[in-house]
N, C-alpha and C. Protein backbone atom coordinates (compact mmCIF):
# COMPACT_ATOMS: atom_id res chain seq x y z
N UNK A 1 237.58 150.00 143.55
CA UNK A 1 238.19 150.58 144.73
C UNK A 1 238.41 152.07 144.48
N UNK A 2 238.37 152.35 145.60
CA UNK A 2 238.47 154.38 145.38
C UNK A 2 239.66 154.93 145.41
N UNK A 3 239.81 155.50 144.20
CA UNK A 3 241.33 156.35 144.42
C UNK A 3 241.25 157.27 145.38
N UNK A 4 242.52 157.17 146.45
CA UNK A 4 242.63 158.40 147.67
C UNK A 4 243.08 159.55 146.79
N UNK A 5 243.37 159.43 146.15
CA UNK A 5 244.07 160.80 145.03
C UNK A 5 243.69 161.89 144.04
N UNK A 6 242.30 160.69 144.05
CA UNK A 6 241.32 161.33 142.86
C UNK A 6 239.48 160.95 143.71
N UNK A 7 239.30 161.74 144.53
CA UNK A 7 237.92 161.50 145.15
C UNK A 7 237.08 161.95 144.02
N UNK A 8 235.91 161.21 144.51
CA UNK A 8 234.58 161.47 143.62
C UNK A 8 234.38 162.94 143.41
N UNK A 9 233.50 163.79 142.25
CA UNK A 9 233.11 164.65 142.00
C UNK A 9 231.75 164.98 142.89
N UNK A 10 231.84 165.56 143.76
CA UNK A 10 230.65 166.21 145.02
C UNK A 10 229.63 166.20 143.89
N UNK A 11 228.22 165.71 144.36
CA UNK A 11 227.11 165.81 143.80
C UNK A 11 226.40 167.31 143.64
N UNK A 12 226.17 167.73 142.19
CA UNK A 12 225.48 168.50 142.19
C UNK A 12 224.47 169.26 143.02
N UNK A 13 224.10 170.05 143.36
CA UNK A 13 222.97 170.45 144.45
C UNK A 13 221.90 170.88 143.31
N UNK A 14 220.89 170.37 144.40
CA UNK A 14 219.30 170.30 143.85
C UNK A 14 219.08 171.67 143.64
N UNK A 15 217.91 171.85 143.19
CA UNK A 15 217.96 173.44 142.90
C UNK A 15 217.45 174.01 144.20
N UNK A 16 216.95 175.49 144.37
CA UNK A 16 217.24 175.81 145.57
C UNK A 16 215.63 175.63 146.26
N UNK A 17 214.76 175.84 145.68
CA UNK A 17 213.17 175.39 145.93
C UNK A 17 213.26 173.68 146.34
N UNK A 18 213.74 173.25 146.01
CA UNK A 18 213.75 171.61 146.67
C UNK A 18 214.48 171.69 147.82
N UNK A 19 215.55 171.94 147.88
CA UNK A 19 216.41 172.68 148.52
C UNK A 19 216.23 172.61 149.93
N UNK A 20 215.34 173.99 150.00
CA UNK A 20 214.47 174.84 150.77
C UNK A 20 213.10 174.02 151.29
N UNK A 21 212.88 173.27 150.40
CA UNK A 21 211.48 172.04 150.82
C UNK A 21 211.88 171.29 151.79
N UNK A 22 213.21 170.54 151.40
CA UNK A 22 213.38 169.84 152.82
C UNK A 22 214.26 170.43 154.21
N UNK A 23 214.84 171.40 154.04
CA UNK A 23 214.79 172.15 155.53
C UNK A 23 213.56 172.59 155.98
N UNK A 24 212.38 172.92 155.20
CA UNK A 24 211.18 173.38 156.08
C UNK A 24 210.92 171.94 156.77
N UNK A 25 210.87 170.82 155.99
CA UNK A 25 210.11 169.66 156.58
C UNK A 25 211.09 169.09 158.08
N UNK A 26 212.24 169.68 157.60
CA UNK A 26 213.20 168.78 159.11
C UNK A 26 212.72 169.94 159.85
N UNK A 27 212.79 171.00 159.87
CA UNK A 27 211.58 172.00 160.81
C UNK A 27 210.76 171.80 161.63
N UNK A 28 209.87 171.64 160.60
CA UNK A 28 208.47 171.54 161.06
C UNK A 28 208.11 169.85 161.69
N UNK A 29 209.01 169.08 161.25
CA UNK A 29 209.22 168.02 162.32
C UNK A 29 209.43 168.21 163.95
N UNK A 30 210.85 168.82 163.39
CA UNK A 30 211.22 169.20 165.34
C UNK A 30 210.69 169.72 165.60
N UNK A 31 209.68 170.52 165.16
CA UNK A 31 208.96 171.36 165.76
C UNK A 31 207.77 170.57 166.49
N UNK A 32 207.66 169.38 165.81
CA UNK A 32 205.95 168.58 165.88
C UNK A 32 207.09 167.42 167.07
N UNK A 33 207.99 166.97 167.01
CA UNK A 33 208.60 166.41 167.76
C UNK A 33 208.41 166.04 169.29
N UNK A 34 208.31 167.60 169.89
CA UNK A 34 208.32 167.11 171.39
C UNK A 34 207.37 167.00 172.05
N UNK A 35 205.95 167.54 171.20
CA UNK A 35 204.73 167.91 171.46
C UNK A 35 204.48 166.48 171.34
N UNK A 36 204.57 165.78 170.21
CA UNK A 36 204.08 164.61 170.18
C UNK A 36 204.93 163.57 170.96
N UNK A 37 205.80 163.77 171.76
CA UNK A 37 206.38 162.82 172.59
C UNK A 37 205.79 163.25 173.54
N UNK A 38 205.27 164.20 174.01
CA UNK A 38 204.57 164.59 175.10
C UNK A 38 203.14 164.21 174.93
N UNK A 39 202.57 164.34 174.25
CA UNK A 39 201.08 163.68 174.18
C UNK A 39 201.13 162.33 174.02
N UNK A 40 202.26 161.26 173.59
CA UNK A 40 202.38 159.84 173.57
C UNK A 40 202.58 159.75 174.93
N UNK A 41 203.52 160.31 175.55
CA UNK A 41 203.94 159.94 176.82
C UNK A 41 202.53 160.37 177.85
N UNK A 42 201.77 161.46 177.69
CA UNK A 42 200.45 161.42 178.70
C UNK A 42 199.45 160.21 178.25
N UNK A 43 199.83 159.92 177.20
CA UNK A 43 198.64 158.94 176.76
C UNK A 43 198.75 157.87 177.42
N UNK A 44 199.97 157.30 177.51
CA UNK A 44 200.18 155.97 178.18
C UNK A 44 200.62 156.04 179.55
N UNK A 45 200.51 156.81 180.21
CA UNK A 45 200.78 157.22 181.71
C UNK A 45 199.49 156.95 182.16
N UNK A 46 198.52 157.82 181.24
CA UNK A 46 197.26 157.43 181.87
C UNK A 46 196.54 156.20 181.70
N UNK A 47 197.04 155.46 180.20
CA UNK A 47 196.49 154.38 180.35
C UNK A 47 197.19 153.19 180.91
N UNK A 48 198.44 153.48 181.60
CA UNK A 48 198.60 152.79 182.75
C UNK A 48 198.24 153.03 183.94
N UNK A 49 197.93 153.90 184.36
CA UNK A 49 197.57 154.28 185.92
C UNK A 49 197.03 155.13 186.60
N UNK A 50 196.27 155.85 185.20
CA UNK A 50 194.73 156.47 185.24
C UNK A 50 195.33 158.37 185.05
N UNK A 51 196.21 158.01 185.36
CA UNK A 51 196.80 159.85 185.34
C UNK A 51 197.96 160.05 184.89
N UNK A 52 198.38 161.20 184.81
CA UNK A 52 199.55 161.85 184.13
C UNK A 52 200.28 163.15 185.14
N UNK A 53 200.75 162.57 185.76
CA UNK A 53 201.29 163.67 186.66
C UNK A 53 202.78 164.42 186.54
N UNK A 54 203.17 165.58 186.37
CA UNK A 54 203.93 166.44 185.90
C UNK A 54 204.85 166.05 186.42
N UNK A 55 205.22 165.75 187.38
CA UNK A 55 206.40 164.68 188.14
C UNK A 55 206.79 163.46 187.52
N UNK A 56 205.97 162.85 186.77
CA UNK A 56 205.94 161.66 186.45
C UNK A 56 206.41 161.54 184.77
N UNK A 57 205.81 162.62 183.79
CA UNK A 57 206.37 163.01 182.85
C UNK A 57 207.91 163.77 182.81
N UNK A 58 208.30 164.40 183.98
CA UNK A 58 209.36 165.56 183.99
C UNK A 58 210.44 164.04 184.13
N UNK A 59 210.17 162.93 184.88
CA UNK A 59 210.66 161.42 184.70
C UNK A 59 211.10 161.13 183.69
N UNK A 60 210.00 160.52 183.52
CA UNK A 60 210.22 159.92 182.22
C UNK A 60 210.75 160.36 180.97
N UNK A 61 210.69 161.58 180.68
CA UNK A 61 211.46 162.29 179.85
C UNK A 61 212.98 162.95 180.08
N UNK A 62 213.07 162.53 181.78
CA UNK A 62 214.58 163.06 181.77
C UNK A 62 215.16 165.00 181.83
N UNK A 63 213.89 165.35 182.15
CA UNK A 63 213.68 166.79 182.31
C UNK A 63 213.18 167.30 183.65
N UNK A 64 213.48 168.53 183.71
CA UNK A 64 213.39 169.69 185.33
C UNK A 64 211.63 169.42 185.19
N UNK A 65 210.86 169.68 186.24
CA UNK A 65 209.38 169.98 186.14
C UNK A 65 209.10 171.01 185.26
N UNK A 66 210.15 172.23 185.81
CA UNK A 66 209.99 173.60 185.19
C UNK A 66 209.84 173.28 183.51
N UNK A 67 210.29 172.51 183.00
CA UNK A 67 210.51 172.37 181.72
C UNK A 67 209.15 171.77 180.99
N UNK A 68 208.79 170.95 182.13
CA UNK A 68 207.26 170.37 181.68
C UNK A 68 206.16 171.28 181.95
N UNK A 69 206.26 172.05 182.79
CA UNK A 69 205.04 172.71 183.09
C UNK A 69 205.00 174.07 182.14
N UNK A 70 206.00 174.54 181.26
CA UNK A 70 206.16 174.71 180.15
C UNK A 70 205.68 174.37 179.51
N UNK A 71 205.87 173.13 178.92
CA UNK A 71 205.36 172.72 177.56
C UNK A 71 203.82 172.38 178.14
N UNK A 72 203.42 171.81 178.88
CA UNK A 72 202.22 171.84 179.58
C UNK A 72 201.09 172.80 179.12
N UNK A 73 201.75 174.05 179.33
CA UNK A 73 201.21 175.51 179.17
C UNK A 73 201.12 175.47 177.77
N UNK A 74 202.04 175.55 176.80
CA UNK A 74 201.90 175.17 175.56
C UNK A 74 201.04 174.00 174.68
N UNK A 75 201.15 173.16 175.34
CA UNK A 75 199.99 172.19 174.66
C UNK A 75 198.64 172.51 175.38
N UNK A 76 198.34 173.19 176.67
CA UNK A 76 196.85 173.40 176.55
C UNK A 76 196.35 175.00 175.82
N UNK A 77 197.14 175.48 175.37
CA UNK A 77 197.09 176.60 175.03
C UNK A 77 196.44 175.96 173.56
N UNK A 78 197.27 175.21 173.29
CA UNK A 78 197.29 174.26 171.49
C UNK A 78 195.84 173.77 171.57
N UNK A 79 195.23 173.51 172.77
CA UNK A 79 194.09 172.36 172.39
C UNK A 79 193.96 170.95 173.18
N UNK A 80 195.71 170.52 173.34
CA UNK A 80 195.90 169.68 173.18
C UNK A 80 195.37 168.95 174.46
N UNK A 81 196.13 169.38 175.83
CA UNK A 81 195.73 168.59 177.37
C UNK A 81 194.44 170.05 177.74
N UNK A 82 194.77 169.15 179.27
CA UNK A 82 193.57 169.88 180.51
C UNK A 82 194.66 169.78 181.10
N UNK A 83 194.49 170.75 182.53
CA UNK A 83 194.77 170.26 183.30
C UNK A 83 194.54 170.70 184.53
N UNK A 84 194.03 169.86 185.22
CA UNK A 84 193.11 170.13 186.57
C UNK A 84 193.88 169.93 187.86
N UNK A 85 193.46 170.94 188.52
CA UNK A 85 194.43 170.96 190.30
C UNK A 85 194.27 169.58 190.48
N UNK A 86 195.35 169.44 191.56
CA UNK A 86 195.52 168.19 192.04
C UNK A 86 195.07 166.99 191.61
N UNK A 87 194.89 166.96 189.88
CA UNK A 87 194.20 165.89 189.60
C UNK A 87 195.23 165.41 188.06
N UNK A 88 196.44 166.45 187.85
CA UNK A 88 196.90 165.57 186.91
C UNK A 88 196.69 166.52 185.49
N UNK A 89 197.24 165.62 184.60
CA UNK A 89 197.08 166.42 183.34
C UNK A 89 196.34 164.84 182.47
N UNK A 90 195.66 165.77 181.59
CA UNK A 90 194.22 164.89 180.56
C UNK A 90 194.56 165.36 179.15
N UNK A 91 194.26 164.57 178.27
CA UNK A 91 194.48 164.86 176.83
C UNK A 91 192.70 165.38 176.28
N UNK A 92 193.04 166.15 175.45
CA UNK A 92 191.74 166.25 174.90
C UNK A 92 191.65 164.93 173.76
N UNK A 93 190.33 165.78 173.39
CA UNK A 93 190.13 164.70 171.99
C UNK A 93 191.20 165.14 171.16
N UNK A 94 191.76 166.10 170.61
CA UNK A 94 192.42 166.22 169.59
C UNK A 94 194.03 166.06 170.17
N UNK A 95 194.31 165.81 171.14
CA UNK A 95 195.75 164.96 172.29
C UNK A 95 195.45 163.57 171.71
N UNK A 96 194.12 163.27 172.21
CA UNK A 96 194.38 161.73 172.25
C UNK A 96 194.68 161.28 170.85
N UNK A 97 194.15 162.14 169.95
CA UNK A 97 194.04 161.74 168.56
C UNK A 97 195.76 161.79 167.88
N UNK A 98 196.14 162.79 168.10
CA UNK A 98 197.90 162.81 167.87
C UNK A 98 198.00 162.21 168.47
N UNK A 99 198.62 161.70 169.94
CA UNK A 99 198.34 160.20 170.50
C UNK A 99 198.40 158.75 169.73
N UNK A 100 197.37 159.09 169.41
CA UNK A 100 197.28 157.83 168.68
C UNK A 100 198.13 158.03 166.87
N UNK A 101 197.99 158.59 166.30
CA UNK A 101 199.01 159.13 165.17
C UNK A 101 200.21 158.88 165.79
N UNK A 102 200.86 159.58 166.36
CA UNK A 102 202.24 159.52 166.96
C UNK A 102 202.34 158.02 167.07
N UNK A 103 201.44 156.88 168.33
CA UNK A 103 202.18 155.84 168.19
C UNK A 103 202.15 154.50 166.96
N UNK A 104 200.69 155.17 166.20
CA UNK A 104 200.74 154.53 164.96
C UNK A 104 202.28 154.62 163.89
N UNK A 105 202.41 155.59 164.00
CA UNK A 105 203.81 156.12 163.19
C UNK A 105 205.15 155.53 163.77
N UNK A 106 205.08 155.46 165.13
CA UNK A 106 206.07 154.71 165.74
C UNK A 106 205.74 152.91 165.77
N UNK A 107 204.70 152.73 165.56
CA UNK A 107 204.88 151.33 165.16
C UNK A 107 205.02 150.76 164.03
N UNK A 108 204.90 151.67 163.34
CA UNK A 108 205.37 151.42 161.64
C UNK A 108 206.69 151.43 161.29
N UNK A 109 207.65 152.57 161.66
CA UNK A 109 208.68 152.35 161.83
C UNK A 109 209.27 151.36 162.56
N UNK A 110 209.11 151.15 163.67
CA UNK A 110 209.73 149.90 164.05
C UNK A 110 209.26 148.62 163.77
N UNK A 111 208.23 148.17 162.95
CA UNK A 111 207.67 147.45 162.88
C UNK A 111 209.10 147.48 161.18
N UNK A 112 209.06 148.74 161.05
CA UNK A 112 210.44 148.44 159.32
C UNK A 112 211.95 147.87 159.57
N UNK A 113 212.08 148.56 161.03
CA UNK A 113 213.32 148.69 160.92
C UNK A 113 213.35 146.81 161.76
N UNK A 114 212.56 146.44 162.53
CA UNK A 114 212.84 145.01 162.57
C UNK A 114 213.02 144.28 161.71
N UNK A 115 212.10 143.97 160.55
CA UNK A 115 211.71 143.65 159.26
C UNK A 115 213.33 143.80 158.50
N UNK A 116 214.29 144.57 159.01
CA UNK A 116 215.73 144.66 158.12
C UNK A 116 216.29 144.45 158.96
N UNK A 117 215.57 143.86 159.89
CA UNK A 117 217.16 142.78 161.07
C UNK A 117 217.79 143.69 162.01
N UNK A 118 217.40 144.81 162.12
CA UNK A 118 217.80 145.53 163.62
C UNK A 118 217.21 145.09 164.64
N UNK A 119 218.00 144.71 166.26
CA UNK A 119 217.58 144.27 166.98
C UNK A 119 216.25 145.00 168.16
N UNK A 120 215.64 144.19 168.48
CA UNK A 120 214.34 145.08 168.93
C UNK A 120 214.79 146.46 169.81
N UNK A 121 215.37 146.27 170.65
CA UNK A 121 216.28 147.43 171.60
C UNK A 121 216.76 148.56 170.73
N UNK A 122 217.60 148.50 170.12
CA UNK A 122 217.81 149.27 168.95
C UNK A 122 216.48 150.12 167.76
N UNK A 123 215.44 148.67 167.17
CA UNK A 123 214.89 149.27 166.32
C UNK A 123 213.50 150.35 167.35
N UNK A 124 213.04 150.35 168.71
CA UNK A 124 212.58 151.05 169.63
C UNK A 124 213.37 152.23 169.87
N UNK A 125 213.86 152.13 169.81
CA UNK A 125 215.13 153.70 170.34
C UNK A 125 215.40 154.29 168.75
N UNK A 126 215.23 153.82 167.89
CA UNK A 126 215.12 154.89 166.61
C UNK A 126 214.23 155.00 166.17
N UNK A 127 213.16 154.26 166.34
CA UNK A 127 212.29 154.41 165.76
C UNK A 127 211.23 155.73 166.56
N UNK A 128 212.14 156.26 167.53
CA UNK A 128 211.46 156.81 168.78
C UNK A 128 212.17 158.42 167.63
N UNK A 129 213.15 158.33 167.04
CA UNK A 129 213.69 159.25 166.97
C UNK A 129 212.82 159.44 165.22
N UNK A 130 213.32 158.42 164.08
CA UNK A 130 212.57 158.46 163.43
C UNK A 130 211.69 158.75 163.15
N UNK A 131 210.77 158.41 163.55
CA UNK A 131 209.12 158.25 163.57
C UNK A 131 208.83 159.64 163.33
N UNK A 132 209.11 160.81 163.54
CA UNK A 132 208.67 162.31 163.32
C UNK A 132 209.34 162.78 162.39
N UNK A 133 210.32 162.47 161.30
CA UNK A 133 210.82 163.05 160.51
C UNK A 133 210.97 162.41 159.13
N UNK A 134 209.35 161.18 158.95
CA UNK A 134 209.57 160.14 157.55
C UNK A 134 208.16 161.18 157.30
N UNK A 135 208.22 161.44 156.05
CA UNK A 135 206.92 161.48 155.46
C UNK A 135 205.96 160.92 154.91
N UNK A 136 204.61 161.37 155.01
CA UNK A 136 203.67 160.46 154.62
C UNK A 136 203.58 159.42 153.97
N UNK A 137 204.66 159.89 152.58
CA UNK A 137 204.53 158.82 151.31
C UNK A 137 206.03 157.36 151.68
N UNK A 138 207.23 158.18 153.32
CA UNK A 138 208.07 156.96 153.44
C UNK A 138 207.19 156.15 154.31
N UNK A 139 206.42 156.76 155.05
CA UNK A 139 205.63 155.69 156.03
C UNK A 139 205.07 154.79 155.43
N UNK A 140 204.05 155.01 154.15
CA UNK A 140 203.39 154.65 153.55
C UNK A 140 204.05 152.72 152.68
N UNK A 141 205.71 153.87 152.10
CA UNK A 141 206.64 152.60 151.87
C UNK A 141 206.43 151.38 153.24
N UNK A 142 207.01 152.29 154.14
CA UNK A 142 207.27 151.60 155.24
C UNK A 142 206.68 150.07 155.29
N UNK A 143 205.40 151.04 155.52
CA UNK A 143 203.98 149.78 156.14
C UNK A 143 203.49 148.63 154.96
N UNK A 144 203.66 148.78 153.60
CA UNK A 144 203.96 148.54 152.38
C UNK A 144 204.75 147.01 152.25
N UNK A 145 205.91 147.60 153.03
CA UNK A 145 207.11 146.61 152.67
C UNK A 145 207.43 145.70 154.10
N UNK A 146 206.75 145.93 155.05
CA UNK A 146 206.39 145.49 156.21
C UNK A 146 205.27 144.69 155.92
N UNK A 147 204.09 145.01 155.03
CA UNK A 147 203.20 143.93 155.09
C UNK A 147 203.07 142.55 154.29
N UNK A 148 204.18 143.55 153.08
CA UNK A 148 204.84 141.95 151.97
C UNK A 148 205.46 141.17 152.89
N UNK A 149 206.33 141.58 153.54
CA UNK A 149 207.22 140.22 154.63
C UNK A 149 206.29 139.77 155.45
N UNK A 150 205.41 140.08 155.80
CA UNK A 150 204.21 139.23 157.28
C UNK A 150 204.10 138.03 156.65
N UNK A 151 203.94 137.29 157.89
CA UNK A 151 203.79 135.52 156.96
C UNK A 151 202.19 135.73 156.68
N UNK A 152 201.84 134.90 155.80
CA UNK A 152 200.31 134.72 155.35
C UNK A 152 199.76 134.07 155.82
């Protein structure tokens, strides 16, 4: 039991190059974050109902249009969409391909966090948040320790 009187000795800090390694990576996550919720979310707009319309994303994400047609501008600038008058917004090949990364990564994660008994509702809604900030080698655990539990 923990003395209230005498708390633990605060853990040493890593040195400052490790440090510094993982604030770049929570970075460069958020940074990869909304882009790739935005290319998941055109991906499956269209492969439900053939298109992706800026109304329909500014929806589903809970955002002004103005805000999408923003990032819009930004991901075709990237490579990432098209997007043609009155016809919607299109992923390129290299959209569809993050696309597909993005929801591979999100099914790995939730495919973990079920696997430790979080309820599906729950392990979907973090794993939404998750999913952009595990690295290669936790995913890797992830899918790992997800495939020892699959029945045989």
């Amino acid at each position: 039991m923990q003395d209230p009187q005498h708390p633990p000795e605060p853990a040493a800090l890593v040195d400052a190059e490790a440090h510094s390694a993982g604030f770049r990576q929570v970075r460069e996550a958020r940074r990869l974050e909304l882009v790739e919720d935005y290319v998941e979310l055109i991906a499956d707009l269209i492969g439900d109902g053939g298109e992706a319309r800026q109304v329909d994303i500014a929806a589903r994400l809970g955002v002004a249009q103005p805000t999408v047609a923003k990032m819009l501008k930004r991901l075709a600038e990237d490579g990432l969409v098209q997007q043609r008058p009155y016809r919607g917004v299109f992923l390129t090949e290299a959209g569809r391909a993050l696309a597909a990364e993005a929801r591979e990564r999100h099914r790995i994660v939730e495919s973990f966090l079920l696997a430790l008994g979080v309820s599906p509702d729950v392990a979907r809604c973090d794993a939404e948040g998750i999913e952009h900030h595990v690295s290669g080698e936790t995913l890797e655990a992830f899918r790992r320790f997800t495939a020892a539990r699959a029945p045989a």
